[in-house]
Structures are given as structure tokens and as C-alpha cells.
C-alpha atoms as a PDB file:
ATOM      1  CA  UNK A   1       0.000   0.000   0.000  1.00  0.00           C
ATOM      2  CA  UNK A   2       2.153   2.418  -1.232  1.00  0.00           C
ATOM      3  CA  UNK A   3       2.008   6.524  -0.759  1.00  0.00           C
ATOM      4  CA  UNK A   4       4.188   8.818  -2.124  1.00  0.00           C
ATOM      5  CA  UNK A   5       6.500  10.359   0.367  1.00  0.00           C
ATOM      6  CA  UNK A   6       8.812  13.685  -0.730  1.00  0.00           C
ATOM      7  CA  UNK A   7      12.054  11.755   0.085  1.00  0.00           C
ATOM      8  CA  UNK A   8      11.597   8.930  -2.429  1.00  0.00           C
ATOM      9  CA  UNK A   9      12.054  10.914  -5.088  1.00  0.00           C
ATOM     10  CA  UNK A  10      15.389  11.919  -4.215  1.00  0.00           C
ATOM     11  CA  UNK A  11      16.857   8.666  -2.753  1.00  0.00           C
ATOM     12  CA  UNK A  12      18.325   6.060  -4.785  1.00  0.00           C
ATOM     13  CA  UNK A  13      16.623   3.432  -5.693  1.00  0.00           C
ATOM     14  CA  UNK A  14      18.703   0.765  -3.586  1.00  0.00           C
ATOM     15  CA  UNK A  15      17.855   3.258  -0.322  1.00  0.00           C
ATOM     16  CA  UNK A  16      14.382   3.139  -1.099  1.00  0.00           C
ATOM     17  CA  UNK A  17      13.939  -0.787  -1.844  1.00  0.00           C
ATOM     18  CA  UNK A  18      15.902  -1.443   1.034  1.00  0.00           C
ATOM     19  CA  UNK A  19      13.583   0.864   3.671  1.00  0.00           C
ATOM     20  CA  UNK A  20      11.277  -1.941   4.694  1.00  0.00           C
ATOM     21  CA  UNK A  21      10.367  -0.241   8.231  1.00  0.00           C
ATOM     22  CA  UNK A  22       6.548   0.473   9.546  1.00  0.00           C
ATOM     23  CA  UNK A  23       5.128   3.970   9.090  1.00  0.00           C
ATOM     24  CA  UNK A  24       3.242   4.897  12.336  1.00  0.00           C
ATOM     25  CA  UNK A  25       2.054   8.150  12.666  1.00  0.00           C
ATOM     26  CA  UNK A  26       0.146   9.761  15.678  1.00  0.00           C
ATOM     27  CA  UNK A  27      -2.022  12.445  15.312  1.00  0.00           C
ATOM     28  CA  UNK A  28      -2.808  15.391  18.333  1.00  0.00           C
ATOM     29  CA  UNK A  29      -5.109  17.893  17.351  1.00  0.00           C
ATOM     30  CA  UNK A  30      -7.268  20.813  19.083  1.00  0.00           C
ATOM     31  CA  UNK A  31      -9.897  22.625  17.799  1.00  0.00           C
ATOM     32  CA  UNK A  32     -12.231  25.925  19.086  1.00  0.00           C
ATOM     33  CA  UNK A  33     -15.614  27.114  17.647  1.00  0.00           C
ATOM     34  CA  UNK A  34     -17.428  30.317  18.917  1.00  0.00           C
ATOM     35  CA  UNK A  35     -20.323  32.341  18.028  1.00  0.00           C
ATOM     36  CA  UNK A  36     -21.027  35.950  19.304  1.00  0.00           C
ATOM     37  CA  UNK A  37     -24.617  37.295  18.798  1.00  0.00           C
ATOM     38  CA  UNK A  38     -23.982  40.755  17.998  1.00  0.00           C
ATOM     39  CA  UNK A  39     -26.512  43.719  17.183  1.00  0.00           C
ATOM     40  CA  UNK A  40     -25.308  42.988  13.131  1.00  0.00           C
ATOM     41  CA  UNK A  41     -26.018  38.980  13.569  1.00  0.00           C
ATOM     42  CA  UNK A  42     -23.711  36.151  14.421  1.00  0.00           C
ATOM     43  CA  UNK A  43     -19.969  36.193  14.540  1.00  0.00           C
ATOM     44  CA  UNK A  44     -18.567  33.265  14.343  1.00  0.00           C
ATOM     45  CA  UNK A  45     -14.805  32.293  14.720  1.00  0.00           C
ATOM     46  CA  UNK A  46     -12.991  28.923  14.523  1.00  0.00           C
ATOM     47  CA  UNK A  47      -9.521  27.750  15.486  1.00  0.00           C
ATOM     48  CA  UNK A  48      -7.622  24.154  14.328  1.00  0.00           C
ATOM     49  CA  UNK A  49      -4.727  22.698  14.756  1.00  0.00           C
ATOM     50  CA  UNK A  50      -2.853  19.193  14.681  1.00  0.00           C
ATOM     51  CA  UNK A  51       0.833  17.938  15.086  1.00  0.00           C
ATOM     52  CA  UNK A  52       2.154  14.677  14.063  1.00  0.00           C
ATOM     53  CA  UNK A  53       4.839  12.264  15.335  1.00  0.00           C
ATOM     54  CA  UNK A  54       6.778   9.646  14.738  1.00  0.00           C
ATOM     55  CA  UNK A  55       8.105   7.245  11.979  1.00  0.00           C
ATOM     56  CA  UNK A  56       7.885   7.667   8.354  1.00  0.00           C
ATOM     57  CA  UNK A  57       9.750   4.210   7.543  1.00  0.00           C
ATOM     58  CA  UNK A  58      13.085   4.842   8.838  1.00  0.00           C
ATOM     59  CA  UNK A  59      12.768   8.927   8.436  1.00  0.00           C
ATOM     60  CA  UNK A  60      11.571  10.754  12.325  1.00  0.00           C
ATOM     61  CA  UNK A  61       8.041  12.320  10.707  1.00  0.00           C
ATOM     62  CA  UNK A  62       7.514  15.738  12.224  1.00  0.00           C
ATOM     63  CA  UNK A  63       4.417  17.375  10.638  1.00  0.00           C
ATOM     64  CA  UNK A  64       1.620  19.378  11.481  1.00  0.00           C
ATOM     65  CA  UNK A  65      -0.940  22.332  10.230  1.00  0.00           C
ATOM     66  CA  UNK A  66      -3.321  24.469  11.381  1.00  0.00           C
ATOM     67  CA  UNK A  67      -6.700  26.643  10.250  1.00  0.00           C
ATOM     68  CA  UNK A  68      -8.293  29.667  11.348  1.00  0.00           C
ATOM     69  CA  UNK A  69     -11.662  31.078  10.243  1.00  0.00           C
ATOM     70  CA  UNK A  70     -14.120  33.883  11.352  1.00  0.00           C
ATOM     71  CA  UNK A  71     -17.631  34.685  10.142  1.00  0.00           C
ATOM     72  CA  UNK A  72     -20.567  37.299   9.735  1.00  0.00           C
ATOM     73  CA  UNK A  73     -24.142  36.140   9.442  1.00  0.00           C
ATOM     74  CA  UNK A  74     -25.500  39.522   8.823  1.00  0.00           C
ATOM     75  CA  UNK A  75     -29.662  39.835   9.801  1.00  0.00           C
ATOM     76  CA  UNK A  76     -31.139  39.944   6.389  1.00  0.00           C
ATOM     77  CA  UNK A  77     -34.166  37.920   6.310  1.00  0.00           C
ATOM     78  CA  UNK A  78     -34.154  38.196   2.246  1.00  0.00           C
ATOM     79  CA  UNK A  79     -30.590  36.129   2.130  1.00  0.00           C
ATOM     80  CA  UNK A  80     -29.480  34.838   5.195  1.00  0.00           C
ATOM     81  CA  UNK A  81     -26.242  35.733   4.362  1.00  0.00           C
ATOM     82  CA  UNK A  82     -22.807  34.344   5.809  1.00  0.00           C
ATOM     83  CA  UNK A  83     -19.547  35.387   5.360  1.00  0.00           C
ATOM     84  CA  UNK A  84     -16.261  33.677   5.895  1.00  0.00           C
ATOM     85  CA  UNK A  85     -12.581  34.080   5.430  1.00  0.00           C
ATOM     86  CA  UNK A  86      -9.862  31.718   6.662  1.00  0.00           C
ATOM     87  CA  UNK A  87      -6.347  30.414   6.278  1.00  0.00           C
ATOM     88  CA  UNK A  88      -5.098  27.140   6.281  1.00  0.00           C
ATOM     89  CA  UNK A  89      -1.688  25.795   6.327  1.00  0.00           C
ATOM     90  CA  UNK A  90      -0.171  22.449   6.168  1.00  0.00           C
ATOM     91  CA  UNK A  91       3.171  21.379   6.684  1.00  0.00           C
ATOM     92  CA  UNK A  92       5.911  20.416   3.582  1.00  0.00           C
ATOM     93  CA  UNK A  93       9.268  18.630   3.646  1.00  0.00           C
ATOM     94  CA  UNK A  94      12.430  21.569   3.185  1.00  0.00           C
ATOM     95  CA  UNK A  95      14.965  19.026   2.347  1.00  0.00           C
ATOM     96  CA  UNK A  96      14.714  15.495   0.792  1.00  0.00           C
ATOM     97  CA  UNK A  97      18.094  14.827   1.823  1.00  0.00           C
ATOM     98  CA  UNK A  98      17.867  14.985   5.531  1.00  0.00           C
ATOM     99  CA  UNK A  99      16.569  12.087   8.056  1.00  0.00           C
ATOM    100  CA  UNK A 100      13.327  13.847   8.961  1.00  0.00           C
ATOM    101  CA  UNK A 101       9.582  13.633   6.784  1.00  0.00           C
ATOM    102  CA  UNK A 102       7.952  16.676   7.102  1.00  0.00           C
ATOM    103  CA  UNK A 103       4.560  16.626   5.141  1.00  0.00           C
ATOM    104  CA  UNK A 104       1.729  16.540   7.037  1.00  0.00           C
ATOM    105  CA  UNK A 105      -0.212  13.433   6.541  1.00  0.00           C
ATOM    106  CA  UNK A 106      -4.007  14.185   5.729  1.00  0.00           C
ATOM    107  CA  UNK A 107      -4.938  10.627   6.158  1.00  0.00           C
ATOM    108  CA  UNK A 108      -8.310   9.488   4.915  1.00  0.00           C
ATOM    109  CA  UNK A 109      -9.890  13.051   4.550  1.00  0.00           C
ATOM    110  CA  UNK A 110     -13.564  13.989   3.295  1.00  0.00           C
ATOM    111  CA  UNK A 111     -11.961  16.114   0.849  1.00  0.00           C
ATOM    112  CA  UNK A 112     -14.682  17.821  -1.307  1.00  0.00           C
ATOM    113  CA  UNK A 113     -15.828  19.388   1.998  1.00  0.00           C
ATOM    114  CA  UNK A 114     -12.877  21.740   1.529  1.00  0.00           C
ATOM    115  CA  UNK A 115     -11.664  21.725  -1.899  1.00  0.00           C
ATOM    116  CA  UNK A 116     -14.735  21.275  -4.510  1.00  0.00           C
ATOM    117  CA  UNK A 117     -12.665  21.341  -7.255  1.00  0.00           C
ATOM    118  CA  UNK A 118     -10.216  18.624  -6.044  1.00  0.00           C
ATOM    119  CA  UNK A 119      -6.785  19.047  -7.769  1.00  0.00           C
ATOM    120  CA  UNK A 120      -5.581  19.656  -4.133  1.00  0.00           C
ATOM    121  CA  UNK A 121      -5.736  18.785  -0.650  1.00  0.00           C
ATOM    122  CA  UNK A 122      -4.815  19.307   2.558  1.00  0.00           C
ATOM    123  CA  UNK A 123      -0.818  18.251   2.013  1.00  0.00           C
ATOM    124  CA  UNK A 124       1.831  20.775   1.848  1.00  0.00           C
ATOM    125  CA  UNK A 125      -0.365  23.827   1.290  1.00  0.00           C
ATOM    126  CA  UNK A 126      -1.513  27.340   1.934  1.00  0.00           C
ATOM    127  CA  UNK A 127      -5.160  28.497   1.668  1.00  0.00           C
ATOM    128  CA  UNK A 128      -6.245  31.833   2.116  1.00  0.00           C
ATOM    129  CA  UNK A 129      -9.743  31.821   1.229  1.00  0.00           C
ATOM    130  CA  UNK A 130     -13.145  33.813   1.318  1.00  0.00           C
ATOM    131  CA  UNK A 131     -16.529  32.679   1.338  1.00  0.00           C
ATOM    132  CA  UNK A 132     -20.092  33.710   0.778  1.00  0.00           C
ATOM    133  CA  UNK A 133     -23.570  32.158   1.473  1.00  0.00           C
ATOM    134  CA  UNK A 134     -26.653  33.108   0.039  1.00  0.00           C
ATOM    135  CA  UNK A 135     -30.071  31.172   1.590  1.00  0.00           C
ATOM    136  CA  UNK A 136     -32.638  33.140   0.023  1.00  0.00           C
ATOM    137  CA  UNK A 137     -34.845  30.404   0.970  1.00  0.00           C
ATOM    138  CA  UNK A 138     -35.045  27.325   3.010  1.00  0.00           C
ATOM    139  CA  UNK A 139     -34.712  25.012   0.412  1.00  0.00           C
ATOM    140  CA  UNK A 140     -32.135  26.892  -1.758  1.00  0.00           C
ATOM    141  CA  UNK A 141     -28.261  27.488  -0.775  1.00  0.00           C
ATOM    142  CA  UNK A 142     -25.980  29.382  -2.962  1.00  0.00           C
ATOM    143  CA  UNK A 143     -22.383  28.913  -2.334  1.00  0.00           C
ATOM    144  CA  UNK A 144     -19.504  31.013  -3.692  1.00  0.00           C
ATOM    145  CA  UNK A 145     -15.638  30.751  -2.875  1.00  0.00           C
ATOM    146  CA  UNK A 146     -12.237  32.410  -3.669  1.00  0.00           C
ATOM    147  CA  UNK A 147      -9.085  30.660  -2.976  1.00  0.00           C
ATOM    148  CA  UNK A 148      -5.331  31.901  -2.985  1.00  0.00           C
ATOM    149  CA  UNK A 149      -3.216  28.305  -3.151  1.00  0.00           C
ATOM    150  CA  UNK A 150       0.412  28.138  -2.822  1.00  0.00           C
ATOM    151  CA  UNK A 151       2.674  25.199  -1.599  1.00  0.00           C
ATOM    152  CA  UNK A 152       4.086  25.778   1.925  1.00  0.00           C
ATOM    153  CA  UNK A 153       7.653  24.469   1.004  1.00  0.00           C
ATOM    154  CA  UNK A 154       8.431  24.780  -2.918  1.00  0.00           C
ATOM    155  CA  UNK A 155      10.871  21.679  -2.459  1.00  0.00           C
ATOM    156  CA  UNK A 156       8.185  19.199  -2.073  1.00  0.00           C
ATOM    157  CA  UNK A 157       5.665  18.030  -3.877  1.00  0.00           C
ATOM    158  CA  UNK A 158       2.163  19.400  -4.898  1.00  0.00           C
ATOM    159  CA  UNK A 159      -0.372  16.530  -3.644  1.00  0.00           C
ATOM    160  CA  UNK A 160      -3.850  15.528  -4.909  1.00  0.00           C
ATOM    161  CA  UNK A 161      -6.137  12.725  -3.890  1.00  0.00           C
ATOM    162  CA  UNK A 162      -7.935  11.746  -0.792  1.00  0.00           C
ATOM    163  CA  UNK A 163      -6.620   8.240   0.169  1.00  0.00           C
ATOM    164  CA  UNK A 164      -8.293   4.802  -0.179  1.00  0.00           C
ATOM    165  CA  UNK A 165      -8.734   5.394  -4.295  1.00  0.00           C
ATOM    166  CA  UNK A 166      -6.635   2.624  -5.097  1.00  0.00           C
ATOM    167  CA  UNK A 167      -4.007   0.030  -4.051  1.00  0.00           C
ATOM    168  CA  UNK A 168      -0.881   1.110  -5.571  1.00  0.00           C
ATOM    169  CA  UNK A 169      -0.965   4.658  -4.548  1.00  0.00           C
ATOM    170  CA  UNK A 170      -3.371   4.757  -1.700  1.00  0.00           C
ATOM    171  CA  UNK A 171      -5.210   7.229  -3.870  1.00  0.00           C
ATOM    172  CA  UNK A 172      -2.517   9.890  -3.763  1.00  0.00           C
ATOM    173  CA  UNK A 173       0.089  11.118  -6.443  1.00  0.00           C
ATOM    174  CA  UNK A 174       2.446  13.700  -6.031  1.00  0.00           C
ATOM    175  CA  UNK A 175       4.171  15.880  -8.967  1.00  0.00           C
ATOM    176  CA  UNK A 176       7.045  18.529  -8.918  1.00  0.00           C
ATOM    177  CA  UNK A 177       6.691  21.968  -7.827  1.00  0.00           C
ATOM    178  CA  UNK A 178       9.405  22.848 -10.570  1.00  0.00           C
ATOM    179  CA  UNK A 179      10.904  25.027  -8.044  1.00  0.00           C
ATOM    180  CA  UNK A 180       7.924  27.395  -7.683  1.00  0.00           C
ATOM    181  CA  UNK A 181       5.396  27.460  -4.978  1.00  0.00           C
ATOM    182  CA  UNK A 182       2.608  29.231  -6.895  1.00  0.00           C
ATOM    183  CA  UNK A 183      -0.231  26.689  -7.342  1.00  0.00           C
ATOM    184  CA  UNK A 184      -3.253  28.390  -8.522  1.00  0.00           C
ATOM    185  CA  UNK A 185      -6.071  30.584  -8.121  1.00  0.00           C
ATOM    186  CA  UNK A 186      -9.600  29.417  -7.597  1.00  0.00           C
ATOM    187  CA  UNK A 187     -12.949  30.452  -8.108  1.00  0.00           C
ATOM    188  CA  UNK A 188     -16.359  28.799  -7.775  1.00  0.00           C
ATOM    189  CA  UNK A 189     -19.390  28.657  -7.225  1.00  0.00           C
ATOM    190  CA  UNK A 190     -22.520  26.072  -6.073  1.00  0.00           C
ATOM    191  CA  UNK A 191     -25.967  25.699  -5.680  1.00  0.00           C
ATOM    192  CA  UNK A 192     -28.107  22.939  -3.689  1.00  0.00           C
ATOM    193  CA  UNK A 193     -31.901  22.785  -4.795  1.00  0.00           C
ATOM    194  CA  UNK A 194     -33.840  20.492  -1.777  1.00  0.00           C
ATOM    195  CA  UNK A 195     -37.417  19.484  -3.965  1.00  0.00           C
ATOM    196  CA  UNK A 196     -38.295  17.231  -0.976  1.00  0.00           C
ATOM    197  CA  UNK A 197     -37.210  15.861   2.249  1.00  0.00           C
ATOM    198  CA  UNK A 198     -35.601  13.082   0.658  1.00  0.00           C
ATOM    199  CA  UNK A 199     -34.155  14.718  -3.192  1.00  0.00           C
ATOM    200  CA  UNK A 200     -31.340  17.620  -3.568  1.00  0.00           C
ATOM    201  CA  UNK A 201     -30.054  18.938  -6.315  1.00  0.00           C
ATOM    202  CA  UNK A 202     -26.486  20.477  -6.678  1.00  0.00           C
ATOM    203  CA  UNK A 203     -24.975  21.818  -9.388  1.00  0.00           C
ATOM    204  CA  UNK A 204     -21.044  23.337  -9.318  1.00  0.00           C
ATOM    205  CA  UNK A 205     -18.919  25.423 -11.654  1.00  0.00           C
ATOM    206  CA  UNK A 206     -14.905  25.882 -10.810  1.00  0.00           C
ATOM    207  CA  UNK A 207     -12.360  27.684 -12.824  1.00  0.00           C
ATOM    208  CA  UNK A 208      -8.871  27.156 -11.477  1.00  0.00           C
ATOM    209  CA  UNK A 209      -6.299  29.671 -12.706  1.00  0.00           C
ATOM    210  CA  UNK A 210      -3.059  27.544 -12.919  1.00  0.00           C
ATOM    211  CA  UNK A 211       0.097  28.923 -11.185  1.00  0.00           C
ATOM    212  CA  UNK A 212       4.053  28.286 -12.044  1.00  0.00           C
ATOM    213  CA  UNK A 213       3.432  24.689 -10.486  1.00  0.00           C
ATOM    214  CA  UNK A 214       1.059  23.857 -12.675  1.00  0.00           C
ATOM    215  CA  UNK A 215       2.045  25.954 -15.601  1.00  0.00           C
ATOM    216  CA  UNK A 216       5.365  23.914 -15.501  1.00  0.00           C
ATOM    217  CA  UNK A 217       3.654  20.807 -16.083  1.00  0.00           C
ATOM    218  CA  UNK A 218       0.467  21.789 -18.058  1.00  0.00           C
ATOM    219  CA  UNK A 219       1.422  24.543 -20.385  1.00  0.00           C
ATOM    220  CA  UNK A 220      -1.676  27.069 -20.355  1.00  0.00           C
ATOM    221  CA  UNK A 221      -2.637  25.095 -17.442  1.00  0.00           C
ATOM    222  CA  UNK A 222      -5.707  26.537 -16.742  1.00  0.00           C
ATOM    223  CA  UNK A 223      -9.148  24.328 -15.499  1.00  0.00           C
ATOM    224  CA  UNK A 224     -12.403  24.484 -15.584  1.00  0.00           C
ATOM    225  CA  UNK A 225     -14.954  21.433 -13.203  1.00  0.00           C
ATOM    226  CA  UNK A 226     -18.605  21.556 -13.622  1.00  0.00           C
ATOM    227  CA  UNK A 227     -21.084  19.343 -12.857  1.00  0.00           C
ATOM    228  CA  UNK A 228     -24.505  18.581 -11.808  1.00  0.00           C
ATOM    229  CA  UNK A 229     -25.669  15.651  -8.356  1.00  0.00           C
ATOM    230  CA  UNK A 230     -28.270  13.871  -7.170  1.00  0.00           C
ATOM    231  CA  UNK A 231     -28.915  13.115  -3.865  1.00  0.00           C
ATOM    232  CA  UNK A 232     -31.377  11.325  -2.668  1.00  0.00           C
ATOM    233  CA  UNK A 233     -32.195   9.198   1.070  1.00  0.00           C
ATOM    234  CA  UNK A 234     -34.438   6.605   0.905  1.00  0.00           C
ATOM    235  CA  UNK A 235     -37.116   6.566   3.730  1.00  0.00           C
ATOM    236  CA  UNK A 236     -35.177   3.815   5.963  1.00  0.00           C
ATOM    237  CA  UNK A 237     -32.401   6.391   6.183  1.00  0.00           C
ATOM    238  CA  UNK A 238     -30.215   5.217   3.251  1.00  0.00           C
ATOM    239  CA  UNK A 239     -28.704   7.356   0.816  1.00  0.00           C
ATOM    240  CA  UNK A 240     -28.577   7.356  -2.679  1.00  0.00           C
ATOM    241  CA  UNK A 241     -26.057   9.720  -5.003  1.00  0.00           C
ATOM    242  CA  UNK A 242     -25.510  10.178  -8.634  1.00  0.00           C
ATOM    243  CA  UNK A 243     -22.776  12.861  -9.419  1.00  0.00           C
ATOM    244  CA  UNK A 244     -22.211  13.463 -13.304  1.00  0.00           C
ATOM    245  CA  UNK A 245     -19.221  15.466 -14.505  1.00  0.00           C
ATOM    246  CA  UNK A 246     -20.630  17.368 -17.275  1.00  0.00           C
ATOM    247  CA  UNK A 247     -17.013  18.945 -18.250  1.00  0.00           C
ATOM    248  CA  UNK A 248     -13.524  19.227 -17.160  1.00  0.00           C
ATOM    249  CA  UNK A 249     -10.871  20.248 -18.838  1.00  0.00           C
ATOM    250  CA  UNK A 250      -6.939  21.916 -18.813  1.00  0.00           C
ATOM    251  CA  UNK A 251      -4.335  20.971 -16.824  1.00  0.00           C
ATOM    252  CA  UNK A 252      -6.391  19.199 -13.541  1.00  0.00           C
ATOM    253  CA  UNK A 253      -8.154  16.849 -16.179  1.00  0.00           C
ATOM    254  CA  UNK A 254      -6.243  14.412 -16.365  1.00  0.00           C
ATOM    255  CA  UNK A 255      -5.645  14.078 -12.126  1.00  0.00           C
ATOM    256  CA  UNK A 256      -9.226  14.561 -11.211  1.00  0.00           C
ATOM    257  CA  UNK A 257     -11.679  12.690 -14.238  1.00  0.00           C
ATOM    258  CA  UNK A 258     -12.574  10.085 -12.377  1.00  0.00           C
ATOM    259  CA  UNK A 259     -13.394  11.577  -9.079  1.00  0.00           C
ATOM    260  CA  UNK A 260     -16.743  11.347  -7.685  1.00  0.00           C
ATOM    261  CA  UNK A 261     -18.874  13.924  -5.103  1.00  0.00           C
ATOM    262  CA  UNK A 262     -19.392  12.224  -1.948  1.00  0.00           C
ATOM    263  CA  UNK A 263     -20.883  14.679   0.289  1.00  0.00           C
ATOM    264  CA  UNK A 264     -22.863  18.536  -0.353  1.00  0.00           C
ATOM    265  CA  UNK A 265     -20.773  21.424   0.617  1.00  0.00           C
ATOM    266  CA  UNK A 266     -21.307  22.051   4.047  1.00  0.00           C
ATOM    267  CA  UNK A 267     -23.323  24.924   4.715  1.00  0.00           C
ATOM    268  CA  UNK A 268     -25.156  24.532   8.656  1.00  0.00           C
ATOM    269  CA  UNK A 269     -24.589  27.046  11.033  1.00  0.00           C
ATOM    270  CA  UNK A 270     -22.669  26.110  13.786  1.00  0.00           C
ATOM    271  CA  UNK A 271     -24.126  27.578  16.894  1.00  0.00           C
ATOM    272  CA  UNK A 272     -22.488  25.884  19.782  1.00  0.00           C
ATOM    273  CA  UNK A 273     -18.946  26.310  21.808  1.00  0.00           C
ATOM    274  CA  UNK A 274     -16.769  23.203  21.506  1.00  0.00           C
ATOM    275  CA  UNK A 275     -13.316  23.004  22.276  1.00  0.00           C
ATOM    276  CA  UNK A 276     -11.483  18.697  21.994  1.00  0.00           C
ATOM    277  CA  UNK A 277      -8.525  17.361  21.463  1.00  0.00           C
ATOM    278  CA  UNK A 278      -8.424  13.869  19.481  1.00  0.00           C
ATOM    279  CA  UNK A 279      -5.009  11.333  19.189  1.00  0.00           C
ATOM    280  CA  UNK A 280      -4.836   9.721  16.091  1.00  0.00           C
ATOM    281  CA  UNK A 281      -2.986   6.572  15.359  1.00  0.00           C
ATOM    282  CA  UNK A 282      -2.252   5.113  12.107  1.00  0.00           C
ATOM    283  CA  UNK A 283       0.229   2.487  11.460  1.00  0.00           C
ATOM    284  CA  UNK A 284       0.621   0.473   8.178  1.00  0.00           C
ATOM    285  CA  UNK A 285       3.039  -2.929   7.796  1.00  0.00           C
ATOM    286  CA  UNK A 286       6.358  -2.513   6.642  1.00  0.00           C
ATOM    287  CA  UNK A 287       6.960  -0.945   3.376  1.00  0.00           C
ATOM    288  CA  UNK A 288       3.861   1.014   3.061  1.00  0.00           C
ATOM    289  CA  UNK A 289       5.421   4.383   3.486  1.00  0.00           C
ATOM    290  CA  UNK A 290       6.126   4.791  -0.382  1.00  0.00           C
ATOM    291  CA  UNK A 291       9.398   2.866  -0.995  1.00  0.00           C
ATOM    292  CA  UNK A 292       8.566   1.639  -4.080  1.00  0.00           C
ATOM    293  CA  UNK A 293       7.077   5.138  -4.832  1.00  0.00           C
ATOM    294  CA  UNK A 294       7.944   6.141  -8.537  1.00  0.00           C
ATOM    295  CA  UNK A 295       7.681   9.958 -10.473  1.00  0.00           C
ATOM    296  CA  UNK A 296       7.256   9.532 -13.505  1.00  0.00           C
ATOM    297  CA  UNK A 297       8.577  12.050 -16.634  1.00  0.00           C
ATOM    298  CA  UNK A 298       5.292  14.171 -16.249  1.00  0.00           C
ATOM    299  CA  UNK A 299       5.232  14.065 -12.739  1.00  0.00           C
ATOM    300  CA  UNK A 300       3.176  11.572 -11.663  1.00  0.00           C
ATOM    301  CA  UNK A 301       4.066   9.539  -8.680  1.00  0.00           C
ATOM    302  CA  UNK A 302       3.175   5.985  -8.251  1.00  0.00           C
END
């Protein structure tokens, strides 16, 4: 179960055959949510963070990120309006050459929840993003989003995938930054139609602006992801999707065809205070920590 790990593509390939030791990785994380209820509506503000430890095959992994958000839900009836802005920021590797691993692990993520265009995730990355929320009515939620992406260290990879795709890769790949840590510009926009209790429809248009990363790799790089879902739950509680791509093309085509929506943007209000700490563990057998991890000429890791 192999995943691709920034040090395998500069060790030899004797180094990397010959790394059969476990990758365990342990998780601590903390998180705060707060709303105010102001004269001008709800402010809301939210705080994450997360450190990893321990072994990345024989390399010490030292990793970690960490998110912070704040909100306006201003008190007009006509809307319901909410608006957010955040930053995120995960962890990269500085130097391939060195005995530490210092990408932060996403592990098995729900990623459309945070990138709906998915030719990204939550690996070596920066996120500065805005957000606004239109619910004109109770059925209808209108979601648009801005997002500034750059790689947190330009000498490690620029990840895609959520995990569990498929065996050989554990449903990541990795490509070169080229030297550059300008990944792209995003901009999108959704809509969720509920016709009854148990039917929603969503459609979605992205256009990603490709940066120096992607430029480097895809020429004119630029993409565009639309598409329309269905989602349905059947009266004993189980649910039923269809998503359908309707187009995708330019340079995150070829990464992100056969992806799938799994779950609606999220869109609730949160209207509690909450603060938790979780410990992860996650250890795979020897030789799952990408040591037979391969780039190929246009990047692609396997």
C-alpha cells in the first residue's frame, strides 16, 4: 500500500527498496468554535490545529498544520447571508536529503468538503480563502468561494487525492513543484436545490487559474470542473447519489476525471462552543510508506 512520500524521489533506488520499516504516525489535534450574537447577527470564529509524530519508515516524521476562520451572518431575512474568510496551512518537507519527513499526513480526509474542485488537498499547502452564502430560501443554498493556493515548502511536492482510491498509490500522487510554490487561483461557485425531504439537487462550476506549479507541467494550465448531483435518502435512512461530470478540462483533467462527489458542501450554522482534542494513530506494515514510490517524466508519482 504504497504513498508517495517527498524523500523517495530523491533517494536512490537501492535506499528506497531497502527501507522496509513500519510507518506509524500519531495524530494530536485541538480545535475551538465560537459564536457571538452581535446587534449585526452572528460572529462566528474557529480555530484548528494538529501535530504529528513519529516514523515515516526509517525517516523521524515531524508534521503538522493548522486553520483559522471567522464569520458574519449579517440579519437579512431576504438572504441569510454568511460570510467567511480563513487560512489554512499544512506542513511540507524543506529538504529530501535529511533524516526527517515533514509533510503533514491528511490521512483518509472527506476532501470535497474543503476543496470542490479537487486538484488539491490538505498536504503541503496554503489556503487563504473567502466565502459567501446566500439562503434566500429554506430550500435553496448558494455557495460562492475564492481561494489563494500556494505550496508551503516549494521543495516538495504538490499533492492531490484523498486516500483509499486505489491500491498502488493509496489514492494519492504527487508531482514537482518545478521550483515554484505558486499553485493556482480558484474560483467557484454552487448551488443545492432540496425538492423534498428526501431529493437535492447540486450543481457546481470551478475555474482554477493555474500557477508556475502547474504551468510547468500543463502549459496554459488553466481548469475548468462543472457538474450537476443527485442526492437522494431513501425513507429507511439510506442514501442514494448520482454525481455526473458534465465537463472538465486543462491541466487538472487528467488528475481529477474520475473523481466522484461524496458529500454537499457544508453549509449549517454552527451555533455551539466546543473546544477537543483527538489522538490519532495510524500504522501500516512494513513498506507502506512509499518505498517503491515512482515519479514519472510528467510528474506523476506511483
Amino acid at each position: 500500500m504504497p504513498v508517495p512520500a517527498p524523500q523517495t524521489r530523491r533517494r536512490i533506488a537501492a535506499a528506497r527498496e531497502a527501507d522496509d520499516d513500519d510507518v506509524s504516525v500519531t495524530t494530536v489535534g485541538a480545535h475551538l468554535v465560537h459564536v457571538f450574537r452581535t446587534g449585526a447577527g452572528d460572529e462566528d470564529v474557529l480555530l484548528w490545529g494538529a501535530l504529528q509524530g513519529g516514523a515515516w519508515e526509517s525517516l523521524d516524521h515531524r508534521a503538522g498544520a493548522f486553520a483559522a476562520e471567522a464569520g458574519l451572518q449579517p440579519r437579512l431575512p431576504a438572504l441569510r447571508p454568511w460570510l467567511r474568510a480563513g487560512y489554512f496551512q499544512s506542513s511540507g518537507d524543506d529538504d529530501a536529503a535529511d533524516g526527517e519527513h515533514g509533510t503533514f499526513f491528511q490521512v483518509l480526509p472527506t476532501l470535497r468538503i474543503y476543496a470542490r474542485f479537487p486538484f488539491y488537498n490538505l498536504m503541503n499547502v496554503r489556503d487563504a480563502f473567502a466565502t459567501l452564502v446566500l439562503r434566500p430560501d429554506p430550500r435553496v443554498t448558494v455557495r460562492g468561494d475564492a481561494h489563494a493556493l500556494r505550496l508551503s515548502e516549494r521543495a516538495d511536492l504538490w499533492y492531490s487525492g484523498g486516500g483509499a482510491f486505489e491500491d498502488e498509490t493509496f489514492g494519492y500522487a504527487g508531482r514537482p513543484s518545478g521550483g515554484s510554490d505558486d499553485l493556482a487561483t480558484l474560483f467557484d461557485v454552487g448551488a443545492d436545490f432540496r425538492l423534498t425531504s428526501y431529493i437535492t439537487l447540486s450543481g457546481y462550476l470551478g475555474v482554477a487559474r493555474g500557477g508556475e506549479v502547474i504551468e510547468a507541467i500543463y502549459p496554459g494550465g488553466d481548469g475548468r470542473f462543472v457538474y450537476l448531483d443527485a442526492a437522494g435518502r431513501a425513507k429507511d435512512g439510506t442514501k442514494i447519489r448520482r454525481s455526473q461530470p458534465l465537463e472538465i478540462f486543462g491541466c487538472v483533467s487528467r488528475a481529477e476525471r474520475k473523481k466522484r462527489s461524496r458529500s454537499s458542501p457544508g453549509t449549517g450554522v454552527v451555533m455551539h462552543v466546543t473546544s477537543a482534542w483527538r489522538v490519532q494513530k495510524l500504522r501500516f506494515p512494513g513498506g507502506a510508506g512509499g518505498r517503491r514510490t515512482r515519479t514519472h517524466r510528467d510528474g506523476r508519482a506511483e
